[in-house]
N, C-alpha and C. Protein backbone atom coordinates (compact mmCIF):
# COMPACT_ATOMS: atom_id res chain seq x y z
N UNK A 1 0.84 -1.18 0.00
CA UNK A 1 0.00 0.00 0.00
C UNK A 1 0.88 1.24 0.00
N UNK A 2 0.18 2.48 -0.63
CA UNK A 2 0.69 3.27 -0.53
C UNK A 2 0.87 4.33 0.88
N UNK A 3 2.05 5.35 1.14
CA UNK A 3 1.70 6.01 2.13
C UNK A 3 0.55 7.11 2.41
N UNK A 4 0.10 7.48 1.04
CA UNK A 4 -1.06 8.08 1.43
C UNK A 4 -2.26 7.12 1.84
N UNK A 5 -2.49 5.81 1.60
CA UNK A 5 -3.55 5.31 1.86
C UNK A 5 -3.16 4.87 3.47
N UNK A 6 -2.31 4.14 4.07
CA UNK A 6 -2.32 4.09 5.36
C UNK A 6 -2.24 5.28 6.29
N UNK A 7 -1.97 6.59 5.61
CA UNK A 7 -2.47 7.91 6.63
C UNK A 7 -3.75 8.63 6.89
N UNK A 8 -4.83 7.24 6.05
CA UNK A 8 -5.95 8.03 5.74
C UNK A 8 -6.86 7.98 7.16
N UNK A 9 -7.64 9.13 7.35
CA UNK A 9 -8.26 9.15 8.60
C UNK A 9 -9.26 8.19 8.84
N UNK A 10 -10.03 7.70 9.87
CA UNK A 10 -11.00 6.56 10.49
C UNK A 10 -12.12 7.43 10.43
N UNK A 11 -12.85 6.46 10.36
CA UNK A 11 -14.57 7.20 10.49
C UNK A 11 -15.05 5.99 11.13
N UNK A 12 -15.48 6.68 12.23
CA UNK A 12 -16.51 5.27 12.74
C UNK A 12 -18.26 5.66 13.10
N UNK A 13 -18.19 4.42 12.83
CA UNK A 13 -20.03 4.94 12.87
C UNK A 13 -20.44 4.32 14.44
N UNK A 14 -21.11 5.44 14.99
CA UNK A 14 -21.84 5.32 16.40
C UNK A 14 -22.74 3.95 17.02
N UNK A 15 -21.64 2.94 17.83
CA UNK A 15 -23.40 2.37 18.19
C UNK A 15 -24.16 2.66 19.53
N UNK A 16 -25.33 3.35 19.02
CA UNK A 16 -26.64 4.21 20.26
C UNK A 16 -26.18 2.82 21.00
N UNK A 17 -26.06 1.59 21.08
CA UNK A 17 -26.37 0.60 22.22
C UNK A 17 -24.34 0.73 23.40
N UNK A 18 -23.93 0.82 22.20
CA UNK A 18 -22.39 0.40 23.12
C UNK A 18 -21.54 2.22 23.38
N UNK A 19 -21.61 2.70 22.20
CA UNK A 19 -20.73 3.79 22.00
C UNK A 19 -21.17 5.50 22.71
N UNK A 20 -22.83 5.33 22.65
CA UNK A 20 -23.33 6.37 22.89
C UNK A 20 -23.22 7.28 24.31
N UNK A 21 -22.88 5.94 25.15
CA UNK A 21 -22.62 6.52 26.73
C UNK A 21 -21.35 7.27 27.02
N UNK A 22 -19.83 6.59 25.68
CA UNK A 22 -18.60 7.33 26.07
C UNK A 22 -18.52 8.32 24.98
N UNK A 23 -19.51 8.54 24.07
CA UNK A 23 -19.34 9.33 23.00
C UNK A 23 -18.85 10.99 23.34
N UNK A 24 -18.22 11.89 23.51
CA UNK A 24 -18.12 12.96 24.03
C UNK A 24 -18.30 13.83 22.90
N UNK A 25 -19.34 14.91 22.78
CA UNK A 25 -19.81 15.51 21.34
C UNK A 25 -19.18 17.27 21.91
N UNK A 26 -19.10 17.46 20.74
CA UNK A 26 -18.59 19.05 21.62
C UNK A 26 -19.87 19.83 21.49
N UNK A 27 -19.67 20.96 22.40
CA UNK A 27 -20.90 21.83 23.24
C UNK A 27 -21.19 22.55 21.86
N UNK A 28 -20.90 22.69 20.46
CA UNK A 28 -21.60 23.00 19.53
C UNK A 28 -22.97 22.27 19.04
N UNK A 29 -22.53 21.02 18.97
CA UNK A 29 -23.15 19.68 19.30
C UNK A 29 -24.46 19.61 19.97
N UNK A 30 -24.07 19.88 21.40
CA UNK A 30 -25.19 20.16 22.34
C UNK A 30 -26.18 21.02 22.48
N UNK A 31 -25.94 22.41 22.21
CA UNK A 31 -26.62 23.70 21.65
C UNK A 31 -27.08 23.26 20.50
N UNK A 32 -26.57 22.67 19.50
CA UNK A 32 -27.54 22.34 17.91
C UNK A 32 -28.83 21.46 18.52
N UNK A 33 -28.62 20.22 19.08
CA UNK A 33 -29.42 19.50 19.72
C UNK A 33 -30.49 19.84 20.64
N UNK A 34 -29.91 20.88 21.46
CA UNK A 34 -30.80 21.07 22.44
C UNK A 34 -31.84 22.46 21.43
N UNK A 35 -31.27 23.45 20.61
CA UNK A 35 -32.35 24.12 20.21
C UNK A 35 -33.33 23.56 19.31
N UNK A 36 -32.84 22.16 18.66
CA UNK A 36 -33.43 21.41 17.86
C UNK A 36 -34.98 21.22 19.10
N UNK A 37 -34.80 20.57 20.10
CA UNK A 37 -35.29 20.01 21.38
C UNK A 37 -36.16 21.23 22.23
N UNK A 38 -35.99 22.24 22.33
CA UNK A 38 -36.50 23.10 22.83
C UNK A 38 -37.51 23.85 21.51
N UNK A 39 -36.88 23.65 20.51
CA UNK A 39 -38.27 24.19 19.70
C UNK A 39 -39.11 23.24 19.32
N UNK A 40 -39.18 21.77 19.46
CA UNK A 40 -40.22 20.90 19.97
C UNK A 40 -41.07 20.96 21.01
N UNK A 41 -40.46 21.44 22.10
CA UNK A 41 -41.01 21.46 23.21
C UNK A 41 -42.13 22.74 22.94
N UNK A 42 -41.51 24.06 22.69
CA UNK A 42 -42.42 24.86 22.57
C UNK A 42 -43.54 24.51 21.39
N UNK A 43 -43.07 23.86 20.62
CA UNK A 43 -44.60 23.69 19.10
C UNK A 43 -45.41 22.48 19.83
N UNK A 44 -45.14 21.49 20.92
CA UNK A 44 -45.88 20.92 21.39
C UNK A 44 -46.47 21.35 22.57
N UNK A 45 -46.16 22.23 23.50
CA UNK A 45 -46.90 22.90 24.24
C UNK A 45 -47.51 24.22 24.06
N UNK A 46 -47.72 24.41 22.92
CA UNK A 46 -48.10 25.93 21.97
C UNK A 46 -49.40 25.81 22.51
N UNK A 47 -50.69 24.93 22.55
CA UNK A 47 -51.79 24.60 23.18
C UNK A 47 -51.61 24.99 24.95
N UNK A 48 -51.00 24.62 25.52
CA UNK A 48 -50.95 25.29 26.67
C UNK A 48 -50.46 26.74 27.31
N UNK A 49 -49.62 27.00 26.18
CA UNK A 49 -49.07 28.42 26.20
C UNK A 49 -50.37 28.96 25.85
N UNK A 50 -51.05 28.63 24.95
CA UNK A 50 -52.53 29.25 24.52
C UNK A 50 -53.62 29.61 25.47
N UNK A 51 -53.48 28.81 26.60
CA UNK A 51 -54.80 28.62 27.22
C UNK A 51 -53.84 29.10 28.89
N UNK A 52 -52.99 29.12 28.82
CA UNK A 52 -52.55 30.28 29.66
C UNK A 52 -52.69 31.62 29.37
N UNK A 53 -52.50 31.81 28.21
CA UNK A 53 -52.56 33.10 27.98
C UNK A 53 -53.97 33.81 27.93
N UNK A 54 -54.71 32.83 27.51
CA UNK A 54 -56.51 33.21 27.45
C UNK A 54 -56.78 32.96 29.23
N UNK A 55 -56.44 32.51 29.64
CA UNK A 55 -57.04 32.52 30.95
C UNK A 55 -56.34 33.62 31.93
N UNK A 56 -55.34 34.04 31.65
CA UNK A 56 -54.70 35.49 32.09
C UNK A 56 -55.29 36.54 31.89
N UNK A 57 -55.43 36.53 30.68
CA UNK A 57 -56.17 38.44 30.28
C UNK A 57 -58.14 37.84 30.44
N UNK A 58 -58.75 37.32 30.34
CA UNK A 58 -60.23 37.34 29.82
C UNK A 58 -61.00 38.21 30.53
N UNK A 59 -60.73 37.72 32.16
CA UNK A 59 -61.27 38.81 33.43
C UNK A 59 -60.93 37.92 34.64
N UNK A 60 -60.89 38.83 35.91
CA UNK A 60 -60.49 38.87 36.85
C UNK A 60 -60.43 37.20 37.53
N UNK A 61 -61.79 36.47 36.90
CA UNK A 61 -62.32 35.07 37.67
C UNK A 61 -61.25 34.48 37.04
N UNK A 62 -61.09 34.39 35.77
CA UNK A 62 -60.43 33.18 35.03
C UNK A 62 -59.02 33.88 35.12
N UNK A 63 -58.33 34.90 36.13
CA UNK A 63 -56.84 34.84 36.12
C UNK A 63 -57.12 34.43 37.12
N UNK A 64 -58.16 34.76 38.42
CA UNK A 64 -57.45 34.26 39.69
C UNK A 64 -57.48 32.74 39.61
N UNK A 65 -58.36 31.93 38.76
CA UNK A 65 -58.05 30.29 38.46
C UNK A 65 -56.71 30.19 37.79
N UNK A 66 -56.21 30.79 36.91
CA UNK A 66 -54.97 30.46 36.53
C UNK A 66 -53.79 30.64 37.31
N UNK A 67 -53.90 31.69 38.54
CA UNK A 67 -53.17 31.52 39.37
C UNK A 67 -53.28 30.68 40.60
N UNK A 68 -54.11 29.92 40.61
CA UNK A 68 -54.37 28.95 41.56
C UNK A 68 -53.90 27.74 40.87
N UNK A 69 -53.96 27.45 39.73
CA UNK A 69 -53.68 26.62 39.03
C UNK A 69 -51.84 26.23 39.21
N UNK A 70 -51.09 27.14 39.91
CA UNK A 70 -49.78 27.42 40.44
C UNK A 70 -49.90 26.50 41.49
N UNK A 71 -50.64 27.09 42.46
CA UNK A 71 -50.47 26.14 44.07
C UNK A 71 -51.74 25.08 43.84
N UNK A 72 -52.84 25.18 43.41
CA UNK A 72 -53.49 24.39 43.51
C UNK A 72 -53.67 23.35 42.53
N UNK A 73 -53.31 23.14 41.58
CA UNK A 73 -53.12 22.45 40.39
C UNK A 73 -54.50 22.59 39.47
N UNK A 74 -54.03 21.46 38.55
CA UNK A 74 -55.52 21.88 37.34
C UNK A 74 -55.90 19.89 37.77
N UNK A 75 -57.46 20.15 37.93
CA UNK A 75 -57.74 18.80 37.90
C UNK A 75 -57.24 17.61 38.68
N UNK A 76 -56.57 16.89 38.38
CA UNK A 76 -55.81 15.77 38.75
C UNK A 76 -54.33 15.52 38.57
N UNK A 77 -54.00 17.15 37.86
CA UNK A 77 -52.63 17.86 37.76
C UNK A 77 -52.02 18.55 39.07
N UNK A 78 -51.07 18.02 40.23
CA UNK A 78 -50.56 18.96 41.07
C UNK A 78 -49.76 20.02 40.60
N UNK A 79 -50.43 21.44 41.80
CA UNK A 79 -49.42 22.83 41.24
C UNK A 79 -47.86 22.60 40.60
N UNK A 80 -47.25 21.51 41.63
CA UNK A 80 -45.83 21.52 41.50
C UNK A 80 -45.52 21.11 40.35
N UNK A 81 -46.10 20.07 39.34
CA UNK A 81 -45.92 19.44 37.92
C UNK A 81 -46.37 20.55 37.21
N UNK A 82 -47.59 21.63 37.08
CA UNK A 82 -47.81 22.61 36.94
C UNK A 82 -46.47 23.69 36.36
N UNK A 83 -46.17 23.76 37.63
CA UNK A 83 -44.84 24.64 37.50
C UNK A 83 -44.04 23.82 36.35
N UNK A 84 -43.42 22.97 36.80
CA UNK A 84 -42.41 22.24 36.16
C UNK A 84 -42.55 22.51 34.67
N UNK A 85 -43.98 22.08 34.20
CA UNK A 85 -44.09 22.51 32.94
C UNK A 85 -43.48 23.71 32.29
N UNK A 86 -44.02 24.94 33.49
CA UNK A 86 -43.99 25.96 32.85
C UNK A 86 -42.38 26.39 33.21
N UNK A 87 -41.85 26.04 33.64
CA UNK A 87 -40.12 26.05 33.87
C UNK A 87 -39.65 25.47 32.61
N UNK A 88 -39.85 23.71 32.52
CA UNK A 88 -39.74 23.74 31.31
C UNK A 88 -39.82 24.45 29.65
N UNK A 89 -41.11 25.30 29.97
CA UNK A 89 -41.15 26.29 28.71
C UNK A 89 -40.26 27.36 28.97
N UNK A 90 -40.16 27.66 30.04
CA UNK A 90 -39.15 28.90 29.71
C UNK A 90 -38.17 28.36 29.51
N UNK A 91 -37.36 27.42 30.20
CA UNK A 91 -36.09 27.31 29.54
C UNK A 91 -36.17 27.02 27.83
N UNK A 92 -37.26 26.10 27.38
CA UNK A 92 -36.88 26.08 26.21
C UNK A 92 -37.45 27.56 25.13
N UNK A 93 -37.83 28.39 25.67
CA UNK A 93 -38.12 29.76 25.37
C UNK A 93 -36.49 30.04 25.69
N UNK A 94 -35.89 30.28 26.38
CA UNK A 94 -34.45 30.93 26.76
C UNK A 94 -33.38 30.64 25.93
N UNK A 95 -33.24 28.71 25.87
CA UNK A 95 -32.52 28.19 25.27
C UNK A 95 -32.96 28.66 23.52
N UNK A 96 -33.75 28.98 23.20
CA UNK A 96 -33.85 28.92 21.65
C UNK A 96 -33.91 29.73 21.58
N UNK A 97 -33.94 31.29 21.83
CA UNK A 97 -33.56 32.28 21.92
C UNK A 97 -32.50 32.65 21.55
N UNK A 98 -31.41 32.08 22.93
CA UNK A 98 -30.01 32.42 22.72
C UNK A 98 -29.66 31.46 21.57
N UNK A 99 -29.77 30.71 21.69
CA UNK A 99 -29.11 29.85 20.33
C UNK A 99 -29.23 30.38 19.25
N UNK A 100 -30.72 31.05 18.95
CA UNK A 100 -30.97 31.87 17.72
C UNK A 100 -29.95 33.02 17.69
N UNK A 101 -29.71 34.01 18.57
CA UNK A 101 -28.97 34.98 18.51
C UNK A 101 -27.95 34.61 18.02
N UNK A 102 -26.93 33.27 18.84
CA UNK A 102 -25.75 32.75 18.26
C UNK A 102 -25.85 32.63 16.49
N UNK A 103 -26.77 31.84 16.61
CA UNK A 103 -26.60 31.67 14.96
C UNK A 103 -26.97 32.88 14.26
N UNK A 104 -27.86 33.72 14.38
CA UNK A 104 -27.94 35.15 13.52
C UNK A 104 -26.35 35.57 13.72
N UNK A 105 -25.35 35.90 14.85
CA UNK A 105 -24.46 36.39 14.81
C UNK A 105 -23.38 35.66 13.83
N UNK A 106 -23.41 34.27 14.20
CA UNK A 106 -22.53 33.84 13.49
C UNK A 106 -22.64 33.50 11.75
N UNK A 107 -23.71 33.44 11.54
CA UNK A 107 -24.60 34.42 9.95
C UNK A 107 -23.86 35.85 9.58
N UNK A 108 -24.01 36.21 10.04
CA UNK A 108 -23.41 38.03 10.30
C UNK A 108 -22.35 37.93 10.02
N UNK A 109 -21.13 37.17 10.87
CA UNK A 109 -20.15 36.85 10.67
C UNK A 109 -19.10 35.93 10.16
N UNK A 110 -18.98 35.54 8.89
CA UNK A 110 -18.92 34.40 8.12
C UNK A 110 -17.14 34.36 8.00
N UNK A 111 -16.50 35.55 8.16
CA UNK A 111 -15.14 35.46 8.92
C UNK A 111 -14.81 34.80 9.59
N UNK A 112 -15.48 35.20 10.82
CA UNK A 112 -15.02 34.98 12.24
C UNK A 112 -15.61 34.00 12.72
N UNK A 113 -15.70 32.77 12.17
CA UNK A 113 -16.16 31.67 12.60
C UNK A 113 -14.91 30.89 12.32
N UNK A 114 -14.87 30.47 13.69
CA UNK A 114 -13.70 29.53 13.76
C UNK A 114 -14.48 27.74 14.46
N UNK A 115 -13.28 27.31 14.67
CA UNK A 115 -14.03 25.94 15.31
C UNK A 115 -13.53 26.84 17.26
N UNK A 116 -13.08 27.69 17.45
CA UNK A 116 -12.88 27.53 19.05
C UNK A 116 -13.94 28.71 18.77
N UNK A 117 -14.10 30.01 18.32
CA UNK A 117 -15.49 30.62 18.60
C UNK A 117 -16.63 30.25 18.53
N UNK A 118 -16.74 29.10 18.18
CA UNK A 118 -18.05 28.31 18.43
C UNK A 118 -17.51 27.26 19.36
N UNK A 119 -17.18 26.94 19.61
CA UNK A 119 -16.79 26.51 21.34
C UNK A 119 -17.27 27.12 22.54
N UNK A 120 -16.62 28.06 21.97
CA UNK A 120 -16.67 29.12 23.10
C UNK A 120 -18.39 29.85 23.52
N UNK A 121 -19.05 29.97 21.81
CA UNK A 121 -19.98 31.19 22.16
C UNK A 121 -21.32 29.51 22.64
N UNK A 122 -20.69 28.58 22.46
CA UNK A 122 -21.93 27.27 22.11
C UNK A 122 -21.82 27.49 24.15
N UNK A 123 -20.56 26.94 24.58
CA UNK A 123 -20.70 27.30 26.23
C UNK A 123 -21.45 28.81 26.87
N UNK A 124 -20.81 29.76 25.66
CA UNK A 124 -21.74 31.32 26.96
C UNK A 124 -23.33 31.00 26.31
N UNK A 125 -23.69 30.34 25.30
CA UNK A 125 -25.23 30.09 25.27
C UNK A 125 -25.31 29.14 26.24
N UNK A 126 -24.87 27.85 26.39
CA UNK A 126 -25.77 27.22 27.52
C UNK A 126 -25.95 27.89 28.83
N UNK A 127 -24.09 28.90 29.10
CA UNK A 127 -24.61 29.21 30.54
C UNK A 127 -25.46 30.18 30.57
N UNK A 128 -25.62 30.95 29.56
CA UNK A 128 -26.80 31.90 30.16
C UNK A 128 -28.01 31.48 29.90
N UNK A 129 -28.45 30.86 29.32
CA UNK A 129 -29.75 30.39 28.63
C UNK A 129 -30.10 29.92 30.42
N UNK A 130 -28.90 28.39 30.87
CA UNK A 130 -29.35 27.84 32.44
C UNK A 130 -29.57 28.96 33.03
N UNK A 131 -28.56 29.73 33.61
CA UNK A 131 -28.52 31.09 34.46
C UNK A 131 -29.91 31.80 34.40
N UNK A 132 -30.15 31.89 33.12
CA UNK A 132 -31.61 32.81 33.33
C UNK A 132 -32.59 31.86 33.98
N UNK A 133 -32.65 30.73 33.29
CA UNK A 133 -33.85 29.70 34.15
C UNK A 133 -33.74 29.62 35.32
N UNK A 134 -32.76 29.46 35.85
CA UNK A 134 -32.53 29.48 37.36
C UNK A 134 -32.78 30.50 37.66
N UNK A 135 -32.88 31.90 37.93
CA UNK A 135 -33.34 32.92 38.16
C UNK A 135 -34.78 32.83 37.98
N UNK A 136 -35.33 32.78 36.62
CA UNK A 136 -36.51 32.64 36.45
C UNK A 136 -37.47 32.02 37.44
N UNK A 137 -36.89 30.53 37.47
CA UNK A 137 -37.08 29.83 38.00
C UNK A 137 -37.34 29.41 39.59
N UNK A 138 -36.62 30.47 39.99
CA UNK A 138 -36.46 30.83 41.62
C UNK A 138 -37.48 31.38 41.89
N UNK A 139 -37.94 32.77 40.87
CA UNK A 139 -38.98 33.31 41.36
C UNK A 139 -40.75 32.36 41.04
N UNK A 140 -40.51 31.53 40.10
CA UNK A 140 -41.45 30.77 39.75
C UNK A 140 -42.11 29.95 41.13
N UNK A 141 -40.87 29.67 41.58
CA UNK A 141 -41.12 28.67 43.03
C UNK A 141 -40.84 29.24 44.08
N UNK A 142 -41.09 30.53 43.92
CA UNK A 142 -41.14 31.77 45.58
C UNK A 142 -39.95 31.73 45.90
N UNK A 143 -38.64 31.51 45.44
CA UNK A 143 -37.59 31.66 46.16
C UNK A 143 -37.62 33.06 46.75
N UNK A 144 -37.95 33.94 45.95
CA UNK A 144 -37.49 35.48 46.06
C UNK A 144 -38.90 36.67 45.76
């Protein structure tokens, strides 16, 4: 064989059953995935974002049920799963947000795209995207 053919690089293909647990993907990776994942989340809870929002503004009866719907739950739904949901939407409101910004910027900037500035900006999206939920989130569940 020749020396270019034994320097040629490996490609291996993933197996989800053996490989997937040590697979280490970089945080570009993760941000693609997760805004993929968070704008599912919001087009499948678009129906509940709906009927929050109609039960907020209509009049006074049907917000103070929607705010009971916090501590007291809906139905056979407890407040606390309640919440969760709606934690869940904001983060994936937060997360797809920032991710969007990333990618408009890095659109913008067709230079300055490197493989470590997207390293870099893929980590300051996750931490702030978390950071805000946790904040958010605090006040969601009376921390503050």
């Amino acid at each position: 064989m020749t020396e270019l053919a034994k320097k040629r690089p490996e490609f291996r293909n993933i197996n989800a059953f053996k490989d997937l647990t040590t697979y280490r993907m970089a945080p570009a990776a993760w941000v693609s995935i997760l805004h993929r994942a968070s704008g599912v989340i919001m087009f499948l809870l678009l129906p509940f974002i709906l009927w929050m929002f109609d039960m907020s503004l209509s009049s006074e009866i049907s917000f103070a049920s929607f705010t009971a719907a916090f501590s007291d739950g809906l139905g056979f739904v407890p407040g606390w799963f309640v919440k969760l949901v709606v934690l869940a939407l904001i983060w994936a409101y937060l997360h797809h947000f920032c991710a969007g910004v990333r990618h408009l910027r890095m659109d913008m900037n067709h230079d300055s795209v490197t493989k470590e500035s997207g390293k870099s900006t893929a980590v300051v999206t996750l931490v702030i995207s978390i950071a805000l939920t946790v904040v958010l989130g605090a006040k969601l569940f009376g921390l503050y």
